[in-house]
N, C-alpha and C. Protein backbone atom coordinates (compact mmCIF):
# COMPACT_ATOMS: atom_id res chain seq x y z
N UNK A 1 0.85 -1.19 0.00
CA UNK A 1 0.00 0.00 0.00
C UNK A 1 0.89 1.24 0.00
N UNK A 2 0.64 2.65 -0.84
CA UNK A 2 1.22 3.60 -0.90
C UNK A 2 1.19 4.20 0.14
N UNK A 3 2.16 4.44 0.95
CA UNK A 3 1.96 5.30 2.04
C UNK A 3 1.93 6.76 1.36
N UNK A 4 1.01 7.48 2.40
CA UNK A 4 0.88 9.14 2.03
C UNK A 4 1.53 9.86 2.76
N UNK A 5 2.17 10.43 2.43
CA UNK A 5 3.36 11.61 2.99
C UNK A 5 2.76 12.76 3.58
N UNK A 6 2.53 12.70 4.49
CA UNK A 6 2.40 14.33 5.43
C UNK A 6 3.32 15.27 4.78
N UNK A 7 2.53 16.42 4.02
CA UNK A 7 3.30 17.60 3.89
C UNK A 7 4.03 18.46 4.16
N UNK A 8 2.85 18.64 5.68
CA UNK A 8 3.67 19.59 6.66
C UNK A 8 4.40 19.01 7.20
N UNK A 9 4.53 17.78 7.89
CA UNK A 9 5.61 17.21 8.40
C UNK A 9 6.70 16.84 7.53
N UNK A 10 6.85 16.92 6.27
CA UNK A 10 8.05 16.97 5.55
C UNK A 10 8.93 18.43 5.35
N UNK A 11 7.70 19.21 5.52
CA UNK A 11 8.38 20.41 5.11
C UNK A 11 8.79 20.92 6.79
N UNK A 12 8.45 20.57 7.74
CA UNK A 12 9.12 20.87 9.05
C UNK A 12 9.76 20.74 9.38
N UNK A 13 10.51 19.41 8.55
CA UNK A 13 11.79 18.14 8.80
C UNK A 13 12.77 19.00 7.97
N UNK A 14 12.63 19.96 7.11
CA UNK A 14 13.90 20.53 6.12
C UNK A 14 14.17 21.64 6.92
N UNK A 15 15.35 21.31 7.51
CA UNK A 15 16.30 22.81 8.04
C UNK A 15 16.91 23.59 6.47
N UNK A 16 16.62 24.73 6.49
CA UNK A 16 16.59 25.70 5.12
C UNK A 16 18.11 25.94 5.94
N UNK A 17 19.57 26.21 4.93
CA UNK A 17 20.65 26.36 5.30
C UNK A 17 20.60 28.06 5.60
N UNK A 18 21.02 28.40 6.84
CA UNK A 18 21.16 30.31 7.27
C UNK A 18 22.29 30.69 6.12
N UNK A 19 21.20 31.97 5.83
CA UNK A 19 22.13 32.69 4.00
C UNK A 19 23.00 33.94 5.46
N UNK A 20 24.11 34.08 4.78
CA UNK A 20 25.37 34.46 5.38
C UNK A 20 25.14 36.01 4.38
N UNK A 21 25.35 36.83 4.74
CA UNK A 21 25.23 38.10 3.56
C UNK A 21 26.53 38.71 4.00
N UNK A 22 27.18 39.19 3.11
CA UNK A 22 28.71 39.55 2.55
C UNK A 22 28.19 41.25 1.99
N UNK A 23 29.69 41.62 2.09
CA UNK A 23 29.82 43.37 1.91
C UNK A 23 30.99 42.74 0.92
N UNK A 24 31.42 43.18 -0.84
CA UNK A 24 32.14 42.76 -1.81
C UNK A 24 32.80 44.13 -1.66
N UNK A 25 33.93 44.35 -1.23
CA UNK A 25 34.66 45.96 -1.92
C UNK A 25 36.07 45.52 -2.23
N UNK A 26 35.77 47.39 -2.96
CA UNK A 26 37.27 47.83 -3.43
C UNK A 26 38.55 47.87 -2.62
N UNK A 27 39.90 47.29 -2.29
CA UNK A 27 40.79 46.74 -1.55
C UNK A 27 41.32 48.12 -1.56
N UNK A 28 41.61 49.21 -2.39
CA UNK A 28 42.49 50.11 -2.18
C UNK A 28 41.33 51.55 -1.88
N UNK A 29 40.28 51.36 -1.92
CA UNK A 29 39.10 52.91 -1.51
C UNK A 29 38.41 52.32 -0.63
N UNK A 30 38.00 51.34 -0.64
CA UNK A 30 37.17 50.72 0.43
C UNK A 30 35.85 51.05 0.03
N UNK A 31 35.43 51.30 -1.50
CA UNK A 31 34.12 51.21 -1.75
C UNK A 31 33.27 49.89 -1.73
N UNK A 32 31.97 50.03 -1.33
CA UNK A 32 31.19 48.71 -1.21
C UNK A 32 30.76 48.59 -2.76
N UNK A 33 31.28 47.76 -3.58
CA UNK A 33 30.47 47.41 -4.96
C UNK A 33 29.41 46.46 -5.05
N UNK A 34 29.33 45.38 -4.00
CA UNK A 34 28.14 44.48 -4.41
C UNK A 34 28.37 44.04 -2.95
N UNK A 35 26.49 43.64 -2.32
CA UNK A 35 26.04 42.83 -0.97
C UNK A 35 25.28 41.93 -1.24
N UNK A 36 25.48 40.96 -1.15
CA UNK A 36 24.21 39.65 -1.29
C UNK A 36 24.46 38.64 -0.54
N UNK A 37 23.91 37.33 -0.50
CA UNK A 37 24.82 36.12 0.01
C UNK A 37 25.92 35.52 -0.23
N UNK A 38 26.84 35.18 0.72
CA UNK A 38 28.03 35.04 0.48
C UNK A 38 28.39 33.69 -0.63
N UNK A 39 27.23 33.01 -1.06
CA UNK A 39 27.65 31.80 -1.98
C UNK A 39 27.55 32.75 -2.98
N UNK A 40 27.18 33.64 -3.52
CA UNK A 40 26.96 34.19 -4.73
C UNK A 40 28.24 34.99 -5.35
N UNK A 41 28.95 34.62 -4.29
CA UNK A 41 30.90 35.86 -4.32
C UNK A 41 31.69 34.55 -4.06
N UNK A 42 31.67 33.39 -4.38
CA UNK A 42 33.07 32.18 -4.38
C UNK A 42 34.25 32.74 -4.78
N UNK A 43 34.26 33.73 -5.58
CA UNK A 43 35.92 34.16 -6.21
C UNK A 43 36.01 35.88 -5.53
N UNK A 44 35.76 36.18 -4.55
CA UNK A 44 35.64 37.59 -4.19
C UNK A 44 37.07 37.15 -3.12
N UNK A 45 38.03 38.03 -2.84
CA UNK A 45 38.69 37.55 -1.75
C UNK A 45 38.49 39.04 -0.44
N UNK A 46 38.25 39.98 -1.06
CA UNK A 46 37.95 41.24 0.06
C UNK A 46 35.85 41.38 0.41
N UNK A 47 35.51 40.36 0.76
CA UNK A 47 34.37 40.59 1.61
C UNK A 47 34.25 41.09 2.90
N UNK A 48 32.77 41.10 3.14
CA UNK A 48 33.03 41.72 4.69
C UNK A 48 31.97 41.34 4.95
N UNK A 49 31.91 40.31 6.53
CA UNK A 49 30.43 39.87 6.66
C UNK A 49 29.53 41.29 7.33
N UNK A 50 28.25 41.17 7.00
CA UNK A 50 27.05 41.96 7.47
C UNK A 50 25.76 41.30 7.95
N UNK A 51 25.39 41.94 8.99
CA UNK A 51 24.04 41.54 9.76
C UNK A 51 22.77 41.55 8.83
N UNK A 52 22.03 40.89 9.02
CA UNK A 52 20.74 40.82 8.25
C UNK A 52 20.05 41.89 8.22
N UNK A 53 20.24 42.65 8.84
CA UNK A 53 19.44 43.88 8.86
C UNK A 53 20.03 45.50 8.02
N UNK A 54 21.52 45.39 8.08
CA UNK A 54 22.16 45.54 7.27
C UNK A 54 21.91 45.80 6.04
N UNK A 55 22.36 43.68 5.44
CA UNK A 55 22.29 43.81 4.22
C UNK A 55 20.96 44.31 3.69
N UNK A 56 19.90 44.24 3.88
CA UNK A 56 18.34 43.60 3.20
C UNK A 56 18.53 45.44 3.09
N UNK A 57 19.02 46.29 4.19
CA UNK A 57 18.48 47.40 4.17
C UNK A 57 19.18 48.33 2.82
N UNK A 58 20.58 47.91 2.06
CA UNK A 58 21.37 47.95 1.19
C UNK A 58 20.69 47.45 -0.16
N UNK A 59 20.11 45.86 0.12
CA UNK A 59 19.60 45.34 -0.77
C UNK A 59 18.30 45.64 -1.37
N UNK A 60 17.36 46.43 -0.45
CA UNK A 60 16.56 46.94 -1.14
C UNK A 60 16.19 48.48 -0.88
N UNK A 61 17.16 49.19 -1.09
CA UNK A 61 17.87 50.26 -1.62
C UNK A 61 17.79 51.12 -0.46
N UNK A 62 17.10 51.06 0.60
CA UNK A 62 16.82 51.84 1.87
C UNK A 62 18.09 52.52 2.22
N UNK A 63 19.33 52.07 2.06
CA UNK A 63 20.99 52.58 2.51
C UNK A 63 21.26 52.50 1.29
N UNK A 64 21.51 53.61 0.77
CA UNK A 64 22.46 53.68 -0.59
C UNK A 64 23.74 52.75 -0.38
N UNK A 65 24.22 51.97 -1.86
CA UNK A 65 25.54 51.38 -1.88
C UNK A 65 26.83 52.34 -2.17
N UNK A 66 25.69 53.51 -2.64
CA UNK A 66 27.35 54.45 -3.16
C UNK A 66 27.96 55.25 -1.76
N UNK A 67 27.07 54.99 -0.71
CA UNK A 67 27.37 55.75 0.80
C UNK A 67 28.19 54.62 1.62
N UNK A 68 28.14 53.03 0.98
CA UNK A 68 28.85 52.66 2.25
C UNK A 68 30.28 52.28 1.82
N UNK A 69 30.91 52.38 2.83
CA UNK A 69 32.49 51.77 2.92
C UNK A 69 33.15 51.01 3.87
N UNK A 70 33.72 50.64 3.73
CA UNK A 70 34.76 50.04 4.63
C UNK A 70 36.10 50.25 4.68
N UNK A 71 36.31 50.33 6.79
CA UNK A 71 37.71 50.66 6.96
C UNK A 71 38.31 49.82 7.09
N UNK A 72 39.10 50.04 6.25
CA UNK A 72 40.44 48.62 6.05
C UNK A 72 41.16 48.50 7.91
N UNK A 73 40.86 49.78 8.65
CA UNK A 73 41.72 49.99 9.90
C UNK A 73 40.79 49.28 10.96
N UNK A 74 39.47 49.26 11.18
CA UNK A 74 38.87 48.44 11.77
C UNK A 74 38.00 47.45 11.33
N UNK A 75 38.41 47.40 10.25
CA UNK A 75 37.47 46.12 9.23
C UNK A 75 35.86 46.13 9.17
N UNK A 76 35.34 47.67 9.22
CA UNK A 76 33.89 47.64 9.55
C UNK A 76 33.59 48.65 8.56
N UNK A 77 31.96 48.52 8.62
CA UNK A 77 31.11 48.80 7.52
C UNK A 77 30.70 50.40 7.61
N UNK A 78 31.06 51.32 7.22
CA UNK A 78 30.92 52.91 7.34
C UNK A 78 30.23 53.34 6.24
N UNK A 79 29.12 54.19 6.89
CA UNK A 79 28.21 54.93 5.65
C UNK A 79 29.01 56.26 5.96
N UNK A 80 29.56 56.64 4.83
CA UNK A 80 30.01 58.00 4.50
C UNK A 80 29.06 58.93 3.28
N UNK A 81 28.95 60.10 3.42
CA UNK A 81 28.82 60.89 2.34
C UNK A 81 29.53 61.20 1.37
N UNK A 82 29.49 60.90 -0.07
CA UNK A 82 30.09 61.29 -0.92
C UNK A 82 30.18 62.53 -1.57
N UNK A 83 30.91 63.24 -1.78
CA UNK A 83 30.82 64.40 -1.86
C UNK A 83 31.82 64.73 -3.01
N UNK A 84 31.02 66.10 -3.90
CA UNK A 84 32.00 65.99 -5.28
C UNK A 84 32.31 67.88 -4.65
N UNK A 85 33.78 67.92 -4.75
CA UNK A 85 33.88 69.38 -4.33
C UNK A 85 34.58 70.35 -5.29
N UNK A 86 34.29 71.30 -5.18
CA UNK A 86 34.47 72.38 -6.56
C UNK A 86 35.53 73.65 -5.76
N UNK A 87 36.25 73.96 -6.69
CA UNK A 87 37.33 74.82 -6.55
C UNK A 87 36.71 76.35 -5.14
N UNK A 88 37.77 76.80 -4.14
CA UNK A 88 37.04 77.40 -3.59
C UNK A 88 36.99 79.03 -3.99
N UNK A 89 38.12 79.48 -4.56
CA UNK A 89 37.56 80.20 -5.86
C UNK A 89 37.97 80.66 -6.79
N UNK A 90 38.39 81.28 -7.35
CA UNK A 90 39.09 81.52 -8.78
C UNK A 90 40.40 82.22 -8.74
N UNK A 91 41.19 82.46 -7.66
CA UNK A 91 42.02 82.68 -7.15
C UNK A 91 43.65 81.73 -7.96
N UNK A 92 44.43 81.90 -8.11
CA UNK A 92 45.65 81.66 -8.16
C UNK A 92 46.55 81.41 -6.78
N UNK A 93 46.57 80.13 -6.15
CA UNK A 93 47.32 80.29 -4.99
C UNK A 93 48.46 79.79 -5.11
N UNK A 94 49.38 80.54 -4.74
CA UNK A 94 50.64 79.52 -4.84
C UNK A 94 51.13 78.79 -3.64
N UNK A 95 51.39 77.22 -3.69
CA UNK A 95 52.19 76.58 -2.72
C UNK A 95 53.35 76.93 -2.02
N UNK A 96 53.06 76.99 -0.84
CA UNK A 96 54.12 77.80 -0.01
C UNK A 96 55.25 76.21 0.17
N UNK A 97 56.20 76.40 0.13
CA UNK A 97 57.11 75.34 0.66
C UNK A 97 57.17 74.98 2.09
N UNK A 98 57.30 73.39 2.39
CA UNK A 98 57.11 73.25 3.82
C UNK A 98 57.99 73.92 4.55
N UNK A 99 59.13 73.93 4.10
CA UNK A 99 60.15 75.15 5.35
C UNK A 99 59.85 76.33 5.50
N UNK A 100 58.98 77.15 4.73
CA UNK A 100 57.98 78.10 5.26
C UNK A 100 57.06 78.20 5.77
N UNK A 101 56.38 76.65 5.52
CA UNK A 101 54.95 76.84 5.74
C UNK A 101 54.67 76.39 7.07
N UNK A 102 53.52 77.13 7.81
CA UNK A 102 52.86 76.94 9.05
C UNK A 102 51.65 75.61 8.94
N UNK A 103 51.56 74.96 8.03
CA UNK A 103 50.56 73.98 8.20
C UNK A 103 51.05 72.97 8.16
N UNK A 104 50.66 72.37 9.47
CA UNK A 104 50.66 70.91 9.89
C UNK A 104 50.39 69.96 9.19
N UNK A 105 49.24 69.90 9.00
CA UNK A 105 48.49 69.05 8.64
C UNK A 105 47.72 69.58 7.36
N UNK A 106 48.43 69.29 6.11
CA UNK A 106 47.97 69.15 4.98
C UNK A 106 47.12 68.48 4.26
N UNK A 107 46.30 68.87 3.47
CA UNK A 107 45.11 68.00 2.62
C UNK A 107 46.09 67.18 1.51
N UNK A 108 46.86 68.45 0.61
CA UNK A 108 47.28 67.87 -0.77
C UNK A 108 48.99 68.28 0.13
N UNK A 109 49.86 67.22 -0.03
CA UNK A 109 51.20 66.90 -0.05
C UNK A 109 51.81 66.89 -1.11
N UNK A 110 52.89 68.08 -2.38
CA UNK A 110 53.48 67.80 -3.05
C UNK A 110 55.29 67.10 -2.75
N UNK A 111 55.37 66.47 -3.36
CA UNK A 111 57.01 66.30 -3.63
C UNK A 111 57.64 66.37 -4.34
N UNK A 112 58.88 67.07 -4.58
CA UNK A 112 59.62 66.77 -6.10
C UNK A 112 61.19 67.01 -5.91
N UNK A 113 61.62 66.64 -6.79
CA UNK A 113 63.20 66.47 -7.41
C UNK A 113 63.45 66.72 -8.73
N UNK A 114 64.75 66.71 -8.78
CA UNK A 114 65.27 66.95 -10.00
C UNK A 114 64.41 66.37 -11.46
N UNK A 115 63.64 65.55 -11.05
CA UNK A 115 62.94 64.70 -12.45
C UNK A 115 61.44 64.28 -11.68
N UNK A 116 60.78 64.56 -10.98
CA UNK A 116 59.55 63.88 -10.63
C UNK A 116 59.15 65.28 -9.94
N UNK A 117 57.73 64.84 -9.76
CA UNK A 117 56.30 65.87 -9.14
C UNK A 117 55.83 64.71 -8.45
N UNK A 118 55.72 64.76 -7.18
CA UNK A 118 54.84 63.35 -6.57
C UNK A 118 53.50 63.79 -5.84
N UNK A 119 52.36 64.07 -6.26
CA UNK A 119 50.87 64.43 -5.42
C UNK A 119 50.30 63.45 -4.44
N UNK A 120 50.07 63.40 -3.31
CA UNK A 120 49.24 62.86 -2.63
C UNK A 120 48.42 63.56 -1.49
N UNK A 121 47.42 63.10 -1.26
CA UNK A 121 46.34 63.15 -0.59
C UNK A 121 46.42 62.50 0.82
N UNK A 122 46.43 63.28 2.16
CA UNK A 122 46.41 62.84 3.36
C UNK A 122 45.76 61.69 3.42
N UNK A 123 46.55 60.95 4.70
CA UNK A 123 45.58 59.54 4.66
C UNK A 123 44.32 60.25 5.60
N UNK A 124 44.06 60.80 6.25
CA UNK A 124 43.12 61.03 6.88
C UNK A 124 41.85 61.58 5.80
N UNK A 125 42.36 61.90 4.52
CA UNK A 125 41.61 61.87 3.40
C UNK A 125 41.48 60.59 3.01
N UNK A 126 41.65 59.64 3.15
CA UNK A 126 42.14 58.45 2.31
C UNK A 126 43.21 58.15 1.08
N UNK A 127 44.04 59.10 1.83
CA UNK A 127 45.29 59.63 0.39
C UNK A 127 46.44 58.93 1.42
N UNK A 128 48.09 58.63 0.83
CA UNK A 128 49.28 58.01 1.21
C UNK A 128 50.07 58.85 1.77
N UNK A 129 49.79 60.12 1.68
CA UNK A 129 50.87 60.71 3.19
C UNK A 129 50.42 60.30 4.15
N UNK A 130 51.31 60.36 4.78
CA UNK A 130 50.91 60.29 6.44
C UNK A 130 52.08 61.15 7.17
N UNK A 131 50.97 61.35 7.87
CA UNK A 131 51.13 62.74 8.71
C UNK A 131 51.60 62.53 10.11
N UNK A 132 52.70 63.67 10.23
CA UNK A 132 53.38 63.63 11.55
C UNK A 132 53.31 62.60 12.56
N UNK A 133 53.92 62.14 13.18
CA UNK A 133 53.11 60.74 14.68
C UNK A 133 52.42 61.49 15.98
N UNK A 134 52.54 62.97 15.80
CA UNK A 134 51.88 63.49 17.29
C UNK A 134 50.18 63.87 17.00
N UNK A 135 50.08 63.29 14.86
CA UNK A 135 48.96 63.51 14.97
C UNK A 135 47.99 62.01 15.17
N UNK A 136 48.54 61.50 15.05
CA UNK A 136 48.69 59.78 15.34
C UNK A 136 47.72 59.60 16.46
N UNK A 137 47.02 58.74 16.47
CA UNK A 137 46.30 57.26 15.62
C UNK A 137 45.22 58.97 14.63
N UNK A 138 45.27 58.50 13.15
CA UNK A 138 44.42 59.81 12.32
C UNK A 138 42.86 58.97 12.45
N UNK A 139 42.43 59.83 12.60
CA UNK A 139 40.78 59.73 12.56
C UNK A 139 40.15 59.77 11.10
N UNK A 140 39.78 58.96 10.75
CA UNK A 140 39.68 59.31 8.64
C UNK A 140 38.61 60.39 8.70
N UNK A 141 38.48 61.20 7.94
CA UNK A 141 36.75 62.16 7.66
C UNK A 141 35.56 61.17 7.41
N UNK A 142 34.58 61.38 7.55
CA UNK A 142 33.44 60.60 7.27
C UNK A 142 33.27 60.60 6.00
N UNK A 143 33.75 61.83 5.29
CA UNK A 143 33.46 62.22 3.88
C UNK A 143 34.62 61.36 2.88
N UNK A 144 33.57 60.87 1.39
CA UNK A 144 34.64 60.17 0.62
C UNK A 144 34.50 61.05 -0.72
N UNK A 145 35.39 61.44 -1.31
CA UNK A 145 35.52 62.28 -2.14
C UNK A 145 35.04 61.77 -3.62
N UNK A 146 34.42 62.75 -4.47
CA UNK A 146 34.12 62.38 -5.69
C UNK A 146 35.25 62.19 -6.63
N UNK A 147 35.62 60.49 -6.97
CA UNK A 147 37.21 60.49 -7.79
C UNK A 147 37.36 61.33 -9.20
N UNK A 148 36.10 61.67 -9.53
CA UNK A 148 36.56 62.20 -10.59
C UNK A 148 36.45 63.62 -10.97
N UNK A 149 36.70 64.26 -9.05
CA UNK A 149 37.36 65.51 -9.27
C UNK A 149 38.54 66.36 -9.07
N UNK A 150 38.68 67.29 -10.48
CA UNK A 150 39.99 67.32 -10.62
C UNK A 150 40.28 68.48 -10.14
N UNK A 151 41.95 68.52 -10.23
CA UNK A 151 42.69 69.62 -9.14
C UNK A 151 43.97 69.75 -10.45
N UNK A 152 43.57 71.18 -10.11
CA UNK A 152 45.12 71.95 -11.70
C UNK A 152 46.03 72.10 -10.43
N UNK A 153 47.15 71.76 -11.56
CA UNK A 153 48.44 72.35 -10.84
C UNK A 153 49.08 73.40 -11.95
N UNK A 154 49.43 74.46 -11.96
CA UNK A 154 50.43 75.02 -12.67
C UNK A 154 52.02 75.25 -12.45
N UNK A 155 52.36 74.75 -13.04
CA UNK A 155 54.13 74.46 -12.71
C UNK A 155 54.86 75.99 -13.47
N UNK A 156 55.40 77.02 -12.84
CA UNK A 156 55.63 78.14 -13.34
C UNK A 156 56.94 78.65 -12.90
N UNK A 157 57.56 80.07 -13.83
CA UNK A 157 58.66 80.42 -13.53
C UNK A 157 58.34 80.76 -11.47
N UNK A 158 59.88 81.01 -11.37
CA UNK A 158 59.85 80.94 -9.86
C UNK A 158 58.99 82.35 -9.37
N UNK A 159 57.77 82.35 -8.47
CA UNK A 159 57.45 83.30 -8.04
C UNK A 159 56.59 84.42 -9.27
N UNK A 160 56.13 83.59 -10.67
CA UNK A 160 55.70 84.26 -11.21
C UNK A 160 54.44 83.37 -12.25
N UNK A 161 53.00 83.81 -12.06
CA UNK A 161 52.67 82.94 -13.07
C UNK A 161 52.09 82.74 -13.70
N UNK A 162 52.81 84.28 -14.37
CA UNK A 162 52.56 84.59 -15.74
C UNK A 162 53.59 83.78 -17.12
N UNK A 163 54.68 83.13 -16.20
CA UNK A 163 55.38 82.48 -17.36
C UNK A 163 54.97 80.65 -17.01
N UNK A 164 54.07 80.13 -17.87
CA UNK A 164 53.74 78.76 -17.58
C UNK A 164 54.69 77.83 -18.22
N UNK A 165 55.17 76.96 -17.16
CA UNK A 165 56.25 75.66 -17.99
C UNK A 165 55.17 74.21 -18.26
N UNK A 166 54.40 73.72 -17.60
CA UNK A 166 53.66 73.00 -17.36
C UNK A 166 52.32 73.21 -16.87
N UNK A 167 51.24 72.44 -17.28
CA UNK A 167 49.84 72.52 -16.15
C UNK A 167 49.48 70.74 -15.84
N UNK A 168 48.97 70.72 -15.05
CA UNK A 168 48.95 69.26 -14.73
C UNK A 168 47.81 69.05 -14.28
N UNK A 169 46.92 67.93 -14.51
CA UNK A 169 45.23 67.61 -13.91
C UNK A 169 45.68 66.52 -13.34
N UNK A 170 45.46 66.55 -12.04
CA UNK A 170 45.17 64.96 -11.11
C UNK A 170 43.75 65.07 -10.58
N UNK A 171 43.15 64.05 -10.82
CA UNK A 171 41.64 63.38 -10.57
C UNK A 171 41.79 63.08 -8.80
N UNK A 172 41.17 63.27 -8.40
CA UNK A 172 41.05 62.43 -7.04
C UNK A 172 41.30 61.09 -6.89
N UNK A 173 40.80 60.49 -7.98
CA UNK A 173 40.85 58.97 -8.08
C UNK A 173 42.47 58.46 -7.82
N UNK A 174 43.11 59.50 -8.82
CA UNK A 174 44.60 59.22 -9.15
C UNK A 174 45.62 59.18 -7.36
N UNK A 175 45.06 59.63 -6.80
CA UNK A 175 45.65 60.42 -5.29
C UNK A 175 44.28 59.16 -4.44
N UNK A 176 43.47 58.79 -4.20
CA UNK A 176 42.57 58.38 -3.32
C UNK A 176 43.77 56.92 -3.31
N UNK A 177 44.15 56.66 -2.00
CA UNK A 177 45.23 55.19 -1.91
C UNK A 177 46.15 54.91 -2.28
N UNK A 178 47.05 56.25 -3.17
CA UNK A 178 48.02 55.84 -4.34
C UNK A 178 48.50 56.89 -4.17
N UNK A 179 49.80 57.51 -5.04
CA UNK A 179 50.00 59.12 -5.38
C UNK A 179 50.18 58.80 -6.82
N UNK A 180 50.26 60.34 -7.36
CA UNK A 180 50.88 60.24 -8.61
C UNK A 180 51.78 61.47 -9.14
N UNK A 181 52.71 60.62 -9.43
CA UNK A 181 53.62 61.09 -10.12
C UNK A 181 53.79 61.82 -11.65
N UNK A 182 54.34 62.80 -11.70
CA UNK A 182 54.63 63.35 -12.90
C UNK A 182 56.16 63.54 -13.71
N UNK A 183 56.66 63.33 -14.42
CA UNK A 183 57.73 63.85 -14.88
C UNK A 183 57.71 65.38 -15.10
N UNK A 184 59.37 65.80 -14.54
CA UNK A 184 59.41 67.58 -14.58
C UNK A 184 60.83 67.40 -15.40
N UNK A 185 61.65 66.82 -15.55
CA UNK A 185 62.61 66.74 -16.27
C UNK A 185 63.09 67.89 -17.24
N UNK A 186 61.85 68.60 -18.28
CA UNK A 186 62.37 69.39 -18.59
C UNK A 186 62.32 70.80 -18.03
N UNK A 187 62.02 70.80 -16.57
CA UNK A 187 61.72 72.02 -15.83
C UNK A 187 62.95 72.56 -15.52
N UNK A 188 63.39 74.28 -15.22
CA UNK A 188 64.53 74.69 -14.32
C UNK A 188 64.23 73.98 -12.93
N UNK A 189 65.35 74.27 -12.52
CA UNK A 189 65.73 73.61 -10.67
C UNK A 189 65.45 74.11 -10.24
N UNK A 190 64.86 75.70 -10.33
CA UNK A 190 63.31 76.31 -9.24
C UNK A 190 62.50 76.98 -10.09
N UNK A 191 61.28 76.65 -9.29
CA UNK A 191 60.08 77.07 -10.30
C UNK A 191 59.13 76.70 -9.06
N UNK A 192 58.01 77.50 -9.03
CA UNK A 192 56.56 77.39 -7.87
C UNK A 192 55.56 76.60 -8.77
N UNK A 193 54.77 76.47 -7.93
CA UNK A 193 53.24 75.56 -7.83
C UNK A 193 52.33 76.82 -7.68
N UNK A 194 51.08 76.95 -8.44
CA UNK A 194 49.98 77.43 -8.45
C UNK A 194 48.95 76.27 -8.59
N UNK A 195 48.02 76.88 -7.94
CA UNK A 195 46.42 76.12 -8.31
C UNK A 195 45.50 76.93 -7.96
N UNK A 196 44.52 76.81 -7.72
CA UNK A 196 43.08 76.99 -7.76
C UNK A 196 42.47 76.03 -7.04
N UNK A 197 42.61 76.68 -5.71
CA UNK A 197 42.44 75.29 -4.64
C UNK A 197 40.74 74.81 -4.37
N UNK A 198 41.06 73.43 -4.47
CA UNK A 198 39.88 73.00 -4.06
C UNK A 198 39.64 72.49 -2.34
N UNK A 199 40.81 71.90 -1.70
CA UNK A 199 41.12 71.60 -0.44
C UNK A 199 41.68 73.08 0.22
N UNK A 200 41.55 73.22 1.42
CA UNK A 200 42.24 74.49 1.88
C UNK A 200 43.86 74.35 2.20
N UNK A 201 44.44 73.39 2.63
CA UNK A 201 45.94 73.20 2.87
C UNK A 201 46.70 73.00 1.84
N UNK A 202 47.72 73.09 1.39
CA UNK A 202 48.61 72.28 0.26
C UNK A 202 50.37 72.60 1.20
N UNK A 203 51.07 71.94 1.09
CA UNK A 203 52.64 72.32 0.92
C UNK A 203 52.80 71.37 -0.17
N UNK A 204 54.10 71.99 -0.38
CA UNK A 204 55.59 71.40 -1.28
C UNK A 204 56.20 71.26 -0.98
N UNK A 205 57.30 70.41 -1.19
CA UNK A 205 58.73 69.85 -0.39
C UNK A 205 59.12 69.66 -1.33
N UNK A 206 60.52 69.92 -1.30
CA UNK A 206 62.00 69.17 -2.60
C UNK A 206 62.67 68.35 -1.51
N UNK A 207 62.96 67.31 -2.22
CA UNK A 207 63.24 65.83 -1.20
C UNK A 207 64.97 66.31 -1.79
């Protein structure tokens, strides 16, 4: 005789396996690009686990994905504001050199030598200087910058700049975890920095 299968008691008997939900980001910005269950990322190696309440709230759009991040320094999940920022004003400023300059704690860090321009961005921006040790352990800003805004440099006779040798565009992107470098090679052995600042700090240093 066919035995008849209780429904509900079959379906009471199946333990459903607990879905694990994962944070997928960028290793060098710490942007969140994709949250779902963690079987759905087998080849991801920078995840980050998240609470159910969390993800679902990401997943169905309640927390923007372009607001969250993660700090590589405490391995946790940070909603920041993104923010795209525009020059503060039409001004010509020139970079004072650090042996003149009174600021500590710089936004934009130049460097250069005989053949290179090196730009970076405070780590407390999420940029590769790092700053003094008395300003130590740095607190990052909440704010993550729009990468694809850009910052002029004008490379000019010394103290004048009306005679232009160079102009140079670095993106945020280029400076967010990284610096970048320029060749000056065919520059004289002194010459100033102008811009049109978008951050309020800058120095220069010759290494």
């Amino acid at each position: 005789m066919e035995e008849i299968v209780d429904l509900e008691k079959l379906m009471a008997s199946i333990v459903m396996p607990e879905i694990k939900y994962v944070a997928v980001f960028d290793p060098d910005t710490g942007a969140v690009t994709s949250v779902g269950p963690s079987y759905a990322f087998p080849q991801e190696k920078f995840i980050l686990d998240l609470d159910d309440e969390t993800a679902l709230s990401i997943i169905e759009g309640r927390t923007k994905i372009h607001s969250c991040f993660v700090d590589p320094a405490s391995n946790t999940l940070e909603l920041s504001e993104v923010k795209t920022v525009i020059k503060m004003d039409d001004v010509l400023h020139r970079i004072v050199d650090s042996q003149w300059s009174n600021i500590a704690k710089p936004d934009i860090h130049i460097t250069y030598n005989n053949s290179t321009i090196v730009f970076q961005l405070t780590e407390e921006l999420y940029g590769t200087y790092i700053l003094d040790k008395k300003f130590q352990p740095v607190k990052k800003r909440k704010v993550r910058w729009d990468g694809d805004t850009q910052l002029h440099f004008f490379i000019t006779e010394y103290n004048d700049p009306n005679i232009l040798y160079q102009s140079v565009v670095v993106t945020l992107a280029d400076i967010i975890a990284k610096s970048h470098t320029v060749d000056v090679t065919n520059l004289p052995e002194k010459f100033s920095v102008y811009t049109r600042r978008i951050f309020k700090n800058y120095v220069i240093e010759k290494l």
